[in-house]
Each structure stands twice: as C-alpha cells, then as structure tokens.
C-alpha atoms as a PDB file:
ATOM      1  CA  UNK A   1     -52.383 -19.985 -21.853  1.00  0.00           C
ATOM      2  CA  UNK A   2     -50.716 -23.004 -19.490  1.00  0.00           C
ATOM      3  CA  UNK A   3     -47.549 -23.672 -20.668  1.00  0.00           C
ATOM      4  CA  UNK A   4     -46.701 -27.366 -20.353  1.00  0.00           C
ATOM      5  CA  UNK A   5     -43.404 -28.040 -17.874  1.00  0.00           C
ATOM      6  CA  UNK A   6     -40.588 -28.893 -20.058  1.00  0.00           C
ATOM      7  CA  UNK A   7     -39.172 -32.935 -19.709  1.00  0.00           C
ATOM      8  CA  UNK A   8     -36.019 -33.585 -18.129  1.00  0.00           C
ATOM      9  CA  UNK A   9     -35.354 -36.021 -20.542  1.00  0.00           C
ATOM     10  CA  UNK A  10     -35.512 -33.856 -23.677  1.00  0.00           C
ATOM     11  CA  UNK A  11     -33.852 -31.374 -21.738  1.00  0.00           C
ATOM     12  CA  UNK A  12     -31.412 -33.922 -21.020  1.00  0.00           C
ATOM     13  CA  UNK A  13     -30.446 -34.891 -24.634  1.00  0.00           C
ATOM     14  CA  UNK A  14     -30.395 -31.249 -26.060  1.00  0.00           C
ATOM     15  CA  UNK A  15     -27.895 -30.758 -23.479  1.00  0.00           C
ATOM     16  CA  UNK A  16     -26.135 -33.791 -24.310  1.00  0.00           C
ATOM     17  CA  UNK A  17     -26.405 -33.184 -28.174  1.00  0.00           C
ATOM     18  CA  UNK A  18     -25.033 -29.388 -27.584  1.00  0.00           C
ATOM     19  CA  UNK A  19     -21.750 -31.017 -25.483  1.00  0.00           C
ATOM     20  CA  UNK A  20     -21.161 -33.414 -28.173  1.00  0.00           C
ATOM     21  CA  UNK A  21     -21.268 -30.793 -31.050  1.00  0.00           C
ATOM     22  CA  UNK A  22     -19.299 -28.614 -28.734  1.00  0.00           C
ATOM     23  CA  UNK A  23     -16.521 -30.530 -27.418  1.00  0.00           C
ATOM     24  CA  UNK A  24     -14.475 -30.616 -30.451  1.00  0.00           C
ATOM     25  CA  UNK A  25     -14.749 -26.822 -31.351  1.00  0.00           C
ATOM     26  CA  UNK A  26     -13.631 -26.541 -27.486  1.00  0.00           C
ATOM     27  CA  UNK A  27     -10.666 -29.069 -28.156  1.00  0.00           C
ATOM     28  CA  UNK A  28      -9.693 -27.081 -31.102  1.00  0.00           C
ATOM     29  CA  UNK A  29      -9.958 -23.173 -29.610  1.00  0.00           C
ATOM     30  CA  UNK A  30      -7.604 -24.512 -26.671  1.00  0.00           C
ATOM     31  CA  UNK A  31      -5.210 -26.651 -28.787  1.00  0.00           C
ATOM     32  CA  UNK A  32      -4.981 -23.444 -30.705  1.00  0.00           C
ATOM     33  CA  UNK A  33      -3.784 -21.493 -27.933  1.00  0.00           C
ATOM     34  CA  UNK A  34      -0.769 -23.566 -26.995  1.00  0.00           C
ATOM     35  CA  UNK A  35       2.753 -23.290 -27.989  1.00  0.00           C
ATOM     36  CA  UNK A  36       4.573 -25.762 -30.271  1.00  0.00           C
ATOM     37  CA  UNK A  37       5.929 -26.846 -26.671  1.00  0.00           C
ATOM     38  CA  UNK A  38       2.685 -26.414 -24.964  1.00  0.00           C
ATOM     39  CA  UNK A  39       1.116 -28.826 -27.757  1.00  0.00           C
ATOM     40  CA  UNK A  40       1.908 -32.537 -26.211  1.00  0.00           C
ATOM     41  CA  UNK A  41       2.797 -31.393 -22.787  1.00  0.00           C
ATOM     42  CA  UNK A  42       0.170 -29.442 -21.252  1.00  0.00           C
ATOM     43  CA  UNK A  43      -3.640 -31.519 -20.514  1.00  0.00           C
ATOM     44  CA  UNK A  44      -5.680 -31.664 -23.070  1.00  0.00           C
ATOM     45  CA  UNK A  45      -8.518 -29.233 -21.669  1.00  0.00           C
ATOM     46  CA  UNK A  46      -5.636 -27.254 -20.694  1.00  0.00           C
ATOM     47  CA  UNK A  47      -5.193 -23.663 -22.354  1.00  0.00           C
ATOM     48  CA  UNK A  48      -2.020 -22.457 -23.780  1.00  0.00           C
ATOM     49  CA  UNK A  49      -0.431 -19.322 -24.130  1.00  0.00           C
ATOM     50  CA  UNK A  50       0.895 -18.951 -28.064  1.00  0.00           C
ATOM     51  CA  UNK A  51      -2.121 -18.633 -29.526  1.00  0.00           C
ATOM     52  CA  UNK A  52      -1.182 -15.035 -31.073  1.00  0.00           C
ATOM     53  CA  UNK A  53       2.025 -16.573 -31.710  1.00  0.00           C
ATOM     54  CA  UNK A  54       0.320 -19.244 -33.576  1.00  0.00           C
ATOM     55  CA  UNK A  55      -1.635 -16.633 -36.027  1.00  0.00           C
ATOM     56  CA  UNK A  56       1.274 -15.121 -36.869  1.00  0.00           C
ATOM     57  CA  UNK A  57       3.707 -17.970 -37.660  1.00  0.00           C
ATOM     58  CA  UNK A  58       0.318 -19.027 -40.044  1.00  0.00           C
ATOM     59  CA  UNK A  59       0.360 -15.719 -41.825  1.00  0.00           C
ATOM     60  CA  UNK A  60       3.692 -15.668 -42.610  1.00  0.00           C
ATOM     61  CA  UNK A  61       4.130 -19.128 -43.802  1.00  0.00           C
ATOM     62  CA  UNK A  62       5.300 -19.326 -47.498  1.00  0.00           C
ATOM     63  CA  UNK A  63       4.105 -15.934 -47.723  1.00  0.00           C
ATOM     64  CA  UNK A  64       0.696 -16.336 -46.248  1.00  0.00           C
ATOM     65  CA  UNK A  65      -0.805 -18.618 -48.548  1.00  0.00           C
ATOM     66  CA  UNK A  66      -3.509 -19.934 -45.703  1.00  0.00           C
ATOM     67  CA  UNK A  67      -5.303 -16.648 -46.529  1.00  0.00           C
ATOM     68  CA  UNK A  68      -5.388 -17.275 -50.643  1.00  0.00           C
ATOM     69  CA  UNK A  69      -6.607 -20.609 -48.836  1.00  0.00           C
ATOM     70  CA  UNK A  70      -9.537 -18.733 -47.415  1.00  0.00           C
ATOM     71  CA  UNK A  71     -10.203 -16.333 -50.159  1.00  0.00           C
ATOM     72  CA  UNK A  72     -10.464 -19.457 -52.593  1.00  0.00           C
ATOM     73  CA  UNK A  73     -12.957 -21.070 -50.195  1.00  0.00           C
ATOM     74  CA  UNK A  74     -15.289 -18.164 -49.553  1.00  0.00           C
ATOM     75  CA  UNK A  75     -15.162 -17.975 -53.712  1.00  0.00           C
ATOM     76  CA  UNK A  76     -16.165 -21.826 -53.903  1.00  0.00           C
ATOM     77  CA  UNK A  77     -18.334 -21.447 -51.187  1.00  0.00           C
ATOM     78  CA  UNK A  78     -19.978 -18.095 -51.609  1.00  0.00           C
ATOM     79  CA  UNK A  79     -20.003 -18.189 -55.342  1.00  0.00           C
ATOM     80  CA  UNK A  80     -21.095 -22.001 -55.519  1.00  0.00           C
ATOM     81  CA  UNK A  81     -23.801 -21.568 -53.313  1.00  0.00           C
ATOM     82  CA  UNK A  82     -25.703 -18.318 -54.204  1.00  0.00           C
ATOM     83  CA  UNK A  83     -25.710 -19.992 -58.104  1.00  0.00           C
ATOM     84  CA  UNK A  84     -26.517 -23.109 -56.760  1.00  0.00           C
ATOM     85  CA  UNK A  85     -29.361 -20.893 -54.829  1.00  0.00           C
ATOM     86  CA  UNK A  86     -30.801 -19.465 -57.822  1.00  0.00           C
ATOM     87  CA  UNK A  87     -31.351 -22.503 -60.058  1.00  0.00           C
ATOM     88  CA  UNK A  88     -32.828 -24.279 -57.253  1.00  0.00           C
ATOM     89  CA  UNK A  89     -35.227 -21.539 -56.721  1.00  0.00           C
ATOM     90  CA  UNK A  90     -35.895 -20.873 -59.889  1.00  0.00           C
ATOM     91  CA  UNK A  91     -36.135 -24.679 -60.676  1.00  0.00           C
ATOM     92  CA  UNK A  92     -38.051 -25.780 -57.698  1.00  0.00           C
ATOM     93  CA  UNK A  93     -40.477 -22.778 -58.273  1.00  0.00           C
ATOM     94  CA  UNK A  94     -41.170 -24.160 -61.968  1.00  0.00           C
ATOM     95  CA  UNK A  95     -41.741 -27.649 -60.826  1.00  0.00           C
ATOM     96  CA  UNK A  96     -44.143 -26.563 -58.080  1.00  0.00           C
ATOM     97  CA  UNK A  97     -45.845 -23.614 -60.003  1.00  0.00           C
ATOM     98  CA  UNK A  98     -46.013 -24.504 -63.935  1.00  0.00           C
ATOM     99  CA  UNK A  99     -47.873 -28.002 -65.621  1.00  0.00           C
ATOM    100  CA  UNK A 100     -45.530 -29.372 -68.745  1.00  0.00           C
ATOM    101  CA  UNK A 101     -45.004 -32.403 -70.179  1.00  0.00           C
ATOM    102  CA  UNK A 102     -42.260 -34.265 -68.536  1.00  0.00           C
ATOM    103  CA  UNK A 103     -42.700 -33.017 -65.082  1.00  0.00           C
ATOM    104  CA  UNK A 104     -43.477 -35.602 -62.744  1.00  0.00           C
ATOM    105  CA  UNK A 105     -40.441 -37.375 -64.479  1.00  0.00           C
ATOM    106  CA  UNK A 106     -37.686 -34.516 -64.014  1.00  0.00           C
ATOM    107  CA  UNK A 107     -38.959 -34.346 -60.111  1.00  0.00           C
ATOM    108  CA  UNK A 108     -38.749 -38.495 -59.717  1.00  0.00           C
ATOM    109  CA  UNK A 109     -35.456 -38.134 -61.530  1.00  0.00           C
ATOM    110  CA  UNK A 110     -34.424 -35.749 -59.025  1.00  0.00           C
ATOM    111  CA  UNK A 111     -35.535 -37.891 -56.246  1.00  0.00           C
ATOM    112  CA  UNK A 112     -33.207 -40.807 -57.051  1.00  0.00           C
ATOM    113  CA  UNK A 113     -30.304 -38.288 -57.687  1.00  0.00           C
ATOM    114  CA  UNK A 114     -30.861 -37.513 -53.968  1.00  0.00           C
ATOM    115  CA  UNK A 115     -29.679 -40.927 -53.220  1.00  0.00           C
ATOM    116  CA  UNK A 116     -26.473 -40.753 -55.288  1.00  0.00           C
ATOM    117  CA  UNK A 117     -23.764 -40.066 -53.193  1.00  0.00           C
ATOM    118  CA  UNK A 118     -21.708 -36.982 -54.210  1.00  0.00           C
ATOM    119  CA  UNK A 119     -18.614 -39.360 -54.159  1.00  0.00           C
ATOM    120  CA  UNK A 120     -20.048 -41.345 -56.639  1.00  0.00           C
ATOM    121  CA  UNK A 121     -19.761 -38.820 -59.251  1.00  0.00           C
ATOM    122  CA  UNK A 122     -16.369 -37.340 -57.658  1.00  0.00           C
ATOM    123  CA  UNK A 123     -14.138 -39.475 -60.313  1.00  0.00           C
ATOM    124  CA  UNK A 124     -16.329 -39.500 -63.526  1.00  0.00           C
ATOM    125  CA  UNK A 125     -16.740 -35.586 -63.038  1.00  0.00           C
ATOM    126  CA  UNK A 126     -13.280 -35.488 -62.962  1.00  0.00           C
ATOM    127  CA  UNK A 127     -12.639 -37.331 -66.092  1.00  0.00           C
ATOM    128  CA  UNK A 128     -14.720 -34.800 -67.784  1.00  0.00           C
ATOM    129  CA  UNK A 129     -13.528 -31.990 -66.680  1.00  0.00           C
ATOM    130  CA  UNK A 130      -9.760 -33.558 -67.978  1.00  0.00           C
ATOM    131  CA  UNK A 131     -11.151 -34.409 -71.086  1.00  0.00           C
ATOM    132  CA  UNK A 132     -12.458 -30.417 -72.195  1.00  0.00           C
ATOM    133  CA  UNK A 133      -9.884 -29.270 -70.693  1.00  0.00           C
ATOM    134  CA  UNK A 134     -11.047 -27.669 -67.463  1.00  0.00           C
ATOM    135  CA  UNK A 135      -9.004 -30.002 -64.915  1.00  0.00           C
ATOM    136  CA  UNK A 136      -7.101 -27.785 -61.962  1.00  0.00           C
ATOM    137  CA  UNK A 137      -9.559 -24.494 -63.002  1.00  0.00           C
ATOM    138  CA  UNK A 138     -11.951 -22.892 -60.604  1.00  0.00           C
ATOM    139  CA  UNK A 139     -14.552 -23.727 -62.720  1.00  0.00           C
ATOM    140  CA  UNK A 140     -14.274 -27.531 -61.966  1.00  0.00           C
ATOM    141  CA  UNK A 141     -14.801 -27.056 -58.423  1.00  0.00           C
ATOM    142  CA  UNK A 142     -17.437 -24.309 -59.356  1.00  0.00           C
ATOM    143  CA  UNK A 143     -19.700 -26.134 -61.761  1.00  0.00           C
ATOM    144  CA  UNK A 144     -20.628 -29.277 -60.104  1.00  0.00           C
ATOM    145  CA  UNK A 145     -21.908 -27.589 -57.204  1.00  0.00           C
ATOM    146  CA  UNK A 146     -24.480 -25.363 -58.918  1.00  0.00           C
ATOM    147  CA  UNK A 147     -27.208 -28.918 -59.682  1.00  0.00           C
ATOM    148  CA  UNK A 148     -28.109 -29.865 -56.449  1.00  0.00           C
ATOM    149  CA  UNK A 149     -30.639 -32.019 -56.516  1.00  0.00           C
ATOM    150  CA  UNK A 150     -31.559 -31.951 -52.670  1.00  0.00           C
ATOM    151  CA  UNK A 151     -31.385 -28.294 -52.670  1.00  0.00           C
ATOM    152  CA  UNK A 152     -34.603 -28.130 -56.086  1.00  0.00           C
ATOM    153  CA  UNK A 153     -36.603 -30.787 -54.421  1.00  0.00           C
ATOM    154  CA  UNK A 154     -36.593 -28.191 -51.029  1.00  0.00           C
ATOM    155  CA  UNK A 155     -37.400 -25.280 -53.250  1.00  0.00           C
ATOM    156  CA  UNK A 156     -40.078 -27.189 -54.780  1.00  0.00           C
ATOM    157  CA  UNK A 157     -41.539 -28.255 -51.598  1.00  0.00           C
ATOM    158  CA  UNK A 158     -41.471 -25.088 -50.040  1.00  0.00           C
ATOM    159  CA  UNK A 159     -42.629 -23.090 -53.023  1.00  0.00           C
ATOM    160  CA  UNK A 160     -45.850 -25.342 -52.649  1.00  0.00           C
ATOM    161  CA  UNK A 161     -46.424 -24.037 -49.240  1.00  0.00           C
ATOM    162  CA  UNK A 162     -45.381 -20.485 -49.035  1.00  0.00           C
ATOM    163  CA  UNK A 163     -46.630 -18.878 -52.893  1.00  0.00           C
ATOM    164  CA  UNK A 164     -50.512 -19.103 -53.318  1.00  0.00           C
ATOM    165  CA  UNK A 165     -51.658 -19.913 -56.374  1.00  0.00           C
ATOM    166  CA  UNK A 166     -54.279 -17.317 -56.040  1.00  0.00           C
ATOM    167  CA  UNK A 167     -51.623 -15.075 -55.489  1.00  0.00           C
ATOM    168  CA  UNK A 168     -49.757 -15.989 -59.270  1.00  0.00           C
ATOM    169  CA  UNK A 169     -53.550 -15.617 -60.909  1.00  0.00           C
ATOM    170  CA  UNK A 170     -54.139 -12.256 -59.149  1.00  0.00           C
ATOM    171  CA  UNK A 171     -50.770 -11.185 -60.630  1.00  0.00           C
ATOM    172  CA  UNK A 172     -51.095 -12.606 -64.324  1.00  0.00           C
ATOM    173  CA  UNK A 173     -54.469 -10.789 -64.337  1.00  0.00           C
ATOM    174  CA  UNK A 174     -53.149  -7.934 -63.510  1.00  0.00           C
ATOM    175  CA  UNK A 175     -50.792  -8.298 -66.588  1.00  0.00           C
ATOM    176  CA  UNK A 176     -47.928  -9.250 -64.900  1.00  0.00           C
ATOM    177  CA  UNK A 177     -45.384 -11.482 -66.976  1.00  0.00           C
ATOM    178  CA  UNK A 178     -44.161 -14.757 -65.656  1.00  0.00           C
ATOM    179  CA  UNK A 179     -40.796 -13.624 -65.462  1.00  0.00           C
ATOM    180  CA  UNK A 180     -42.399 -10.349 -63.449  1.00  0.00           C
ATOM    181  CA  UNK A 181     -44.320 -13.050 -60.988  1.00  0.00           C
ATOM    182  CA  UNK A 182     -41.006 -14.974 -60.402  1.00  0.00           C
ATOM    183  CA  UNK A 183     -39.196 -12.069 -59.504  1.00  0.00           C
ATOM    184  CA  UNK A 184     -41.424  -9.965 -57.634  1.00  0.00           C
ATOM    185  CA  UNK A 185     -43.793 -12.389 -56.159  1.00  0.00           C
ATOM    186  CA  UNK A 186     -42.433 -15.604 -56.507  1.00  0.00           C
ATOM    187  CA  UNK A 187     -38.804 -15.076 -55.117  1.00  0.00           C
ATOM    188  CA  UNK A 188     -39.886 -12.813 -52.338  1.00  0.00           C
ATOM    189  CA  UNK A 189     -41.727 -15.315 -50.535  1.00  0.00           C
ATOM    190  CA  UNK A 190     -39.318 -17.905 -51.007  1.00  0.00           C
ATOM    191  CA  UNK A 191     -36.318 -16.094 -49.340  1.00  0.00           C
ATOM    192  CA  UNK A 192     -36.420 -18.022 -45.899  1.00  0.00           C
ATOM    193  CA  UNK A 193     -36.650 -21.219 -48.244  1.00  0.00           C
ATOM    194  CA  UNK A 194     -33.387 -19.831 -50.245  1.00  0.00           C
ATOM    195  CA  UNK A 195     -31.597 -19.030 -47.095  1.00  0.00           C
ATOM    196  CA  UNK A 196     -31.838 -22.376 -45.818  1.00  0.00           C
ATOM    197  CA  UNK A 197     -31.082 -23.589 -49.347  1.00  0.00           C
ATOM    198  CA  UNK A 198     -27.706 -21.303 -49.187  1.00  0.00           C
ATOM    199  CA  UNK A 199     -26.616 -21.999 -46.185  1.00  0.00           C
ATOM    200  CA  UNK A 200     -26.572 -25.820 -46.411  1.00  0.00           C
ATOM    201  CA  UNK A 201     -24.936 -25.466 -49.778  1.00  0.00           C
ATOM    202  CA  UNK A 202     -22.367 -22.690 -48.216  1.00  0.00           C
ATOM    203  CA  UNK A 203     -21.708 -25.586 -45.672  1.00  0.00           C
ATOM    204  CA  UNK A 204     -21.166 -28.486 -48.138  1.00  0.00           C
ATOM    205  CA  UNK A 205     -18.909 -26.794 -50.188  1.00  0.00           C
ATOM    206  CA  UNK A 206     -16.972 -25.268 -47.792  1.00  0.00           C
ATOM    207  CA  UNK A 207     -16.384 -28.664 -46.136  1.00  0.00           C
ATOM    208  CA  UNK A 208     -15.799 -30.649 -48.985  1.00  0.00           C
ATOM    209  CA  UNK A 209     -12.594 -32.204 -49.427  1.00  0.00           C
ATOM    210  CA  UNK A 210     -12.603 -34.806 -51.947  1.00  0.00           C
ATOM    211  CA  UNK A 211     -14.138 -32.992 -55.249  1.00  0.00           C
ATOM    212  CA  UNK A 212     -11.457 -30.151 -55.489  1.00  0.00           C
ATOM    213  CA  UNK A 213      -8.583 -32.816 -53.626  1.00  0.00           C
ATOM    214  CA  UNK A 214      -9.176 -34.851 -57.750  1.00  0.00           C
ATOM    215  CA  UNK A 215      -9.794 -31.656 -59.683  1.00  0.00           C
ATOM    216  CA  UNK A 216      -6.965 -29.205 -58.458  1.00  0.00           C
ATOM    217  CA  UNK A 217      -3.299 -29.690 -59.020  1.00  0.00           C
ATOM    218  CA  UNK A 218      -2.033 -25.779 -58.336  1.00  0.00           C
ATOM    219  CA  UNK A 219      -1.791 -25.200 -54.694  1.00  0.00           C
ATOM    220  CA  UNK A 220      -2.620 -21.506 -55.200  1.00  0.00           C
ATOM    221  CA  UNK A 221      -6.202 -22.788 -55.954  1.00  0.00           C
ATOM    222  CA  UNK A 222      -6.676 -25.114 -53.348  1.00  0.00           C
ATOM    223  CA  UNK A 223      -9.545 -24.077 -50.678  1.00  0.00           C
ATOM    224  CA  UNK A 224      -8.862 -24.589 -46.951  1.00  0.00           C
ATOM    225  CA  UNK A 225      -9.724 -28.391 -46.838  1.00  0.00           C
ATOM    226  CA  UNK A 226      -7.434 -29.113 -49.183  1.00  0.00           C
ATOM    227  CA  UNK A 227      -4.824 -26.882 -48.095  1.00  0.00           C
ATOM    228  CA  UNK A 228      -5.244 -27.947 -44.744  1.00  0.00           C
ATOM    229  CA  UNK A 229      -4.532 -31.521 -45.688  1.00  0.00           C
ATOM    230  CA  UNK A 230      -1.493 -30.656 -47.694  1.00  0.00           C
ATOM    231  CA  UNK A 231       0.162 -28.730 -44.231  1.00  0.00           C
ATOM    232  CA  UNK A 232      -1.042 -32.169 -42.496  1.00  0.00           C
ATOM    233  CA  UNK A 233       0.804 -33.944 -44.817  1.00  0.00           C
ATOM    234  CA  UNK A 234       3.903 -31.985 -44.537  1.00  0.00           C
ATOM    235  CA  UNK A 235       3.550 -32.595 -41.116  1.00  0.00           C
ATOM    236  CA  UNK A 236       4.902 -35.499 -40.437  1.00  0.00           C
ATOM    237  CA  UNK A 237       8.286 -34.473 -41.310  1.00  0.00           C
ATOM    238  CA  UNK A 238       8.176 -31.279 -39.102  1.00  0.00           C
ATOM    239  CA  UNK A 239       6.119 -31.732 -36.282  1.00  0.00           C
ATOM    240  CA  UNK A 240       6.435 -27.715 -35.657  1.00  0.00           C
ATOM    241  CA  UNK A 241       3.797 -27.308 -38.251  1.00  0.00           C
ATOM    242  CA  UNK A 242       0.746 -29.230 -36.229  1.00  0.00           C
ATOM    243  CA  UNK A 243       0.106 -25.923 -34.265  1.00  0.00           C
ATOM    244  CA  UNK A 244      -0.350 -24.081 -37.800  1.00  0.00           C
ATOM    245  CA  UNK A 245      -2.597 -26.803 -38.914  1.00  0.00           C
ATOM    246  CA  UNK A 246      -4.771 -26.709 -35.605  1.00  0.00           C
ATOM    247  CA  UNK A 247      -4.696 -22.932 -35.960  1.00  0.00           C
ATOM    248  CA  UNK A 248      -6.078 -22.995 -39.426  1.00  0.00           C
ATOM    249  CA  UNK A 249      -8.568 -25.139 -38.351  1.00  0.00           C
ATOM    250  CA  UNK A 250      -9.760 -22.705 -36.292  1.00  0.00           C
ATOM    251  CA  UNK A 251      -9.730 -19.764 -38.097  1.00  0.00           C
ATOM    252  CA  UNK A 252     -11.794 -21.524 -40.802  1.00  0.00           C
ATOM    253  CA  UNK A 253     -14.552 -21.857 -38.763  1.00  0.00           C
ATOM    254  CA  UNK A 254     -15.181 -18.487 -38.094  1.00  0.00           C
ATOM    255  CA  UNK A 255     -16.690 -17.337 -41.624  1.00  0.00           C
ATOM    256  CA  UNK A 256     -19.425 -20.517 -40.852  1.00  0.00           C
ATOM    257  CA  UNK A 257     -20.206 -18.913 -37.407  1.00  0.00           C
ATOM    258  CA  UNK A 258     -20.149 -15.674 -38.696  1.00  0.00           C
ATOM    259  CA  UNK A 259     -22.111 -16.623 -41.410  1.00  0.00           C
ATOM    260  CA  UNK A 260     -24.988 -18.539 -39.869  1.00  0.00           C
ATOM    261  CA  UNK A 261     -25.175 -15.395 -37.261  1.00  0.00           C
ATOM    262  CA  UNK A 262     -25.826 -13.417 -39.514  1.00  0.00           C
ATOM    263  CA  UNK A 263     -28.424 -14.727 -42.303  1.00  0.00           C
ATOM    264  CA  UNK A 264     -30.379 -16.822 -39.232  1.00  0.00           C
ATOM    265  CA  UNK A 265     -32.769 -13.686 -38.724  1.00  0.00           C
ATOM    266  CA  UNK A 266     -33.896 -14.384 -42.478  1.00  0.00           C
ATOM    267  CA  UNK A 267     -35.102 -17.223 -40.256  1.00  0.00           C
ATOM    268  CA  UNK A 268     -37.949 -15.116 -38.063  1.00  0.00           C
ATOM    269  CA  UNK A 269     -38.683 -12.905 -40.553  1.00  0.00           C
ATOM    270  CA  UNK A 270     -42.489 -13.457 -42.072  1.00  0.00           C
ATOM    271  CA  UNK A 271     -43.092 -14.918 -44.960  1.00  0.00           C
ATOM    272  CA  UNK A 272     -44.654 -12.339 -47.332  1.00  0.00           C
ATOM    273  CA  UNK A 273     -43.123  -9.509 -45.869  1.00  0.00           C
ATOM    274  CA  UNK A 274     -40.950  -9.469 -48.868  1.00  0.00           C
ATOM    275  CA  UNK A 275     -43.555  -9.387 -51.286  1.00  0.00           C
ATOM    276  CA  UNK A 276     -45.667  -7.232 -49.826  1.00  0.00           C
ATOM    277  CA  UNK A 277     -42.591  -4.718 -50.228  1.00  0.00           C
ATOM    278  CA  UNK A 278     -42.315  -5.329 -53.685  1.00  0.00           C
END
C-alpha cells in the first residue's frame, strides 16, 4: 500500500501543540531543581542544583504532611473515579442496551447536565452536605464525583458500538441472566470505553480545586490542590517556602504520568478479547 507523505503543516502544529503542553512541565522540573537562592537569580530555563534538597525540606515540613496530601488525593482520585467508572458503565450500558419507560428522557436529561458547569453546583452541594451533616468528611468530596453525566453519555455511546445485540440474545438464550450478560459480556467489551471513562475522571478529580477548597475545613484531609494552595498562601510571608510549593507541584504530577503509562495499553488492546476470555 502507498503511504501518503505526511504535511508539514500538521506536522507543524503537533509540534507546536506538544511545545506548548510541554513548556510548563519543563518550567516546573527546572524551577524544582534550584535552591531557595537559585530560585530568582539563576535564568529561567536555567537548572539548579537543590533539587534533592528541595524533596527533603518538603518531607519534613510539619511532619510531612505533603504526603497525607498525596495519599488523600490518590483516595479522591482513585476511589472517585473507579465508582464513578462503574455507574457510568453500568448506567450507560442500560441506556444503550434495555427499552423502559422514561428513557429517552433520563438520556436528554443527561445531555443538558453536560452543560452545567461543575462550579455551578460547587456551593449548593455544599450547603447540603452542611445541612446532614457531612461538611469537612471524605465523603463530601467523594460523593459528588461518582454522577458524571459526561462520563454515562460516553458509556452509552460506546456500549452502542462495541456490544452486539446479537451477542446479548445469543447469551439470554443460552440462559444467561442479565446480571450474568452485564458482567461477563457486557463489561468485557466495554473496558477500553471504562478506561477512558477512568482516566478522565482520575484527571478531574485530581485537579480539582474548588469542590473540596468549600467542603473541607481539616487540613489533614485536604488533597494536593488544596494543600498546595494553603503552602501558596503561607507564602507570602516566607518566601523560603515557594521552592516547596514548586516542588510539590512536581511531585504531583508523577502519579498522572505514571498513571496514563500505564492503563494506555488498555488502549491497543482489541475489543472482545475480554469477552472472549470470559
């Protein structure tokens, strides 16, 4: 087959996309490396030499509370998003899969909760949280990540496309139960789908600032946005703690790298491989 020559001008913008995504993870790794000194002395492209100095002056400050920072991330994150996987699956595969009264409703109503901002509901989710009394718990920054209405319409829409129906009648007629189809058909073929699903959610929660900024009041619980802001703030009454701040920073992106180097060959794997092994 003739393979057609690649542009230069989509060439061109990759390249320019991948600098501009780049740049500021390269600002951070060297600011990272430099010594309080080194900080607003040496270039800005220009590499330091404190950056194990750095880690170390992060773990030990107040006791190393940046890594009970972490842990409660990857606990918001991880937990958040593998629940917030599951009812989307699970959800999306219903609304794809199953005829009931109701249904085109529940998927339009999803639709326009796609277009809510997550801010929006920031403050009122809040209030109720306060008002049962589950204000500054892990459970308020837990909860409201598990309905994602983005992440059921995508399960939905890729349950349509990757689990025959032919497949689902084959199975019932063999006496399989619907809750025997979901789990051993159903799911199987939707794992790239919940990858994607999970990782975007991962991403979101780990990055977001302002839902556990209202709900948390306990510093202990705070995840690494948060906590990150809080050394920031503290910051501008001892300068000295900027290189902590950039350092954390730094280290928080790791578990994302880590994490997307790990689940993207969930990515290339074919699509009923895993229900042809169940």
């Amino acid at each position: 087959m003739n393979r057609r020559p690649v542009g230069a001008l989509p060439t061109g913008l990759l390249v320019l996309g991948a600098i501009y995504c780049l740049l500021p993870v390269s600002w951070v790794l060297i600011s990272a490396s430099k010594s309080p000194g080194e900080l607003f002395t040496l270039g800005t492209l220009t590499p330091g030499s404190g950056l194990l100095e750095n880690v170390r002056e992060l773990n030990a400050y107040r006791d190393g509370v940046f890594w009970r920072w972490m842990l409660n991330s990857v606990v918001y994150a991880g937990g958040g998003a593998l629940l917030s996987t599951l009812v989307s699956a699970v959800s999306g595969f219903a609304l794809a899969k199953y005829r009931f009264p109701g249904r085109n409703l529940i998927f339009n109503v999803l639709i326009g909760g796609i277009l809510v901002p997550s801010v929006v509901l920031a403050v009122p989710q809040y209030l109720l949280f306060s008002k049962i009394g589950m204000a500054d718990t892990y459970w308020a920054v837990l909860l409201p990540q598990i309905l994602h209405p983005y992440s059921i319409y995508l399960a939905r829409v890729y349950a349509s496309a990757a689990v025959p129906d032919s497949l689902l009648e084959a199975g019932r007629i063999d006496g399989a139960s619907e809750r025997r189809l979901l789990g051993r058909v159903a799911l199987p073929l939707m794992v790239p789908g919940m990858v994607t699903i999970f990782l975007f959610q991962f991403v979101a929660i780990w990055n977001n600032f302002l839902l556990p900024f209202l709900m948390l009041g306990d510093d202990g619980k705070f995840p690494l946005t948060v906590g990150l802001y809080s050394l920031l703030a503290a910051g501008a009454n001892q300068p000295s703690l900027y290189n902590l701040i950039i350092t954390g920073a730094l280290l928080s992106i790791i578990p994302l790298i880590a994490l997307f180097l790990t689940m993207q060959r969930y990515w290339r794997t074919d699509l009923s491989g895993g229900a042809l092994k169940g």
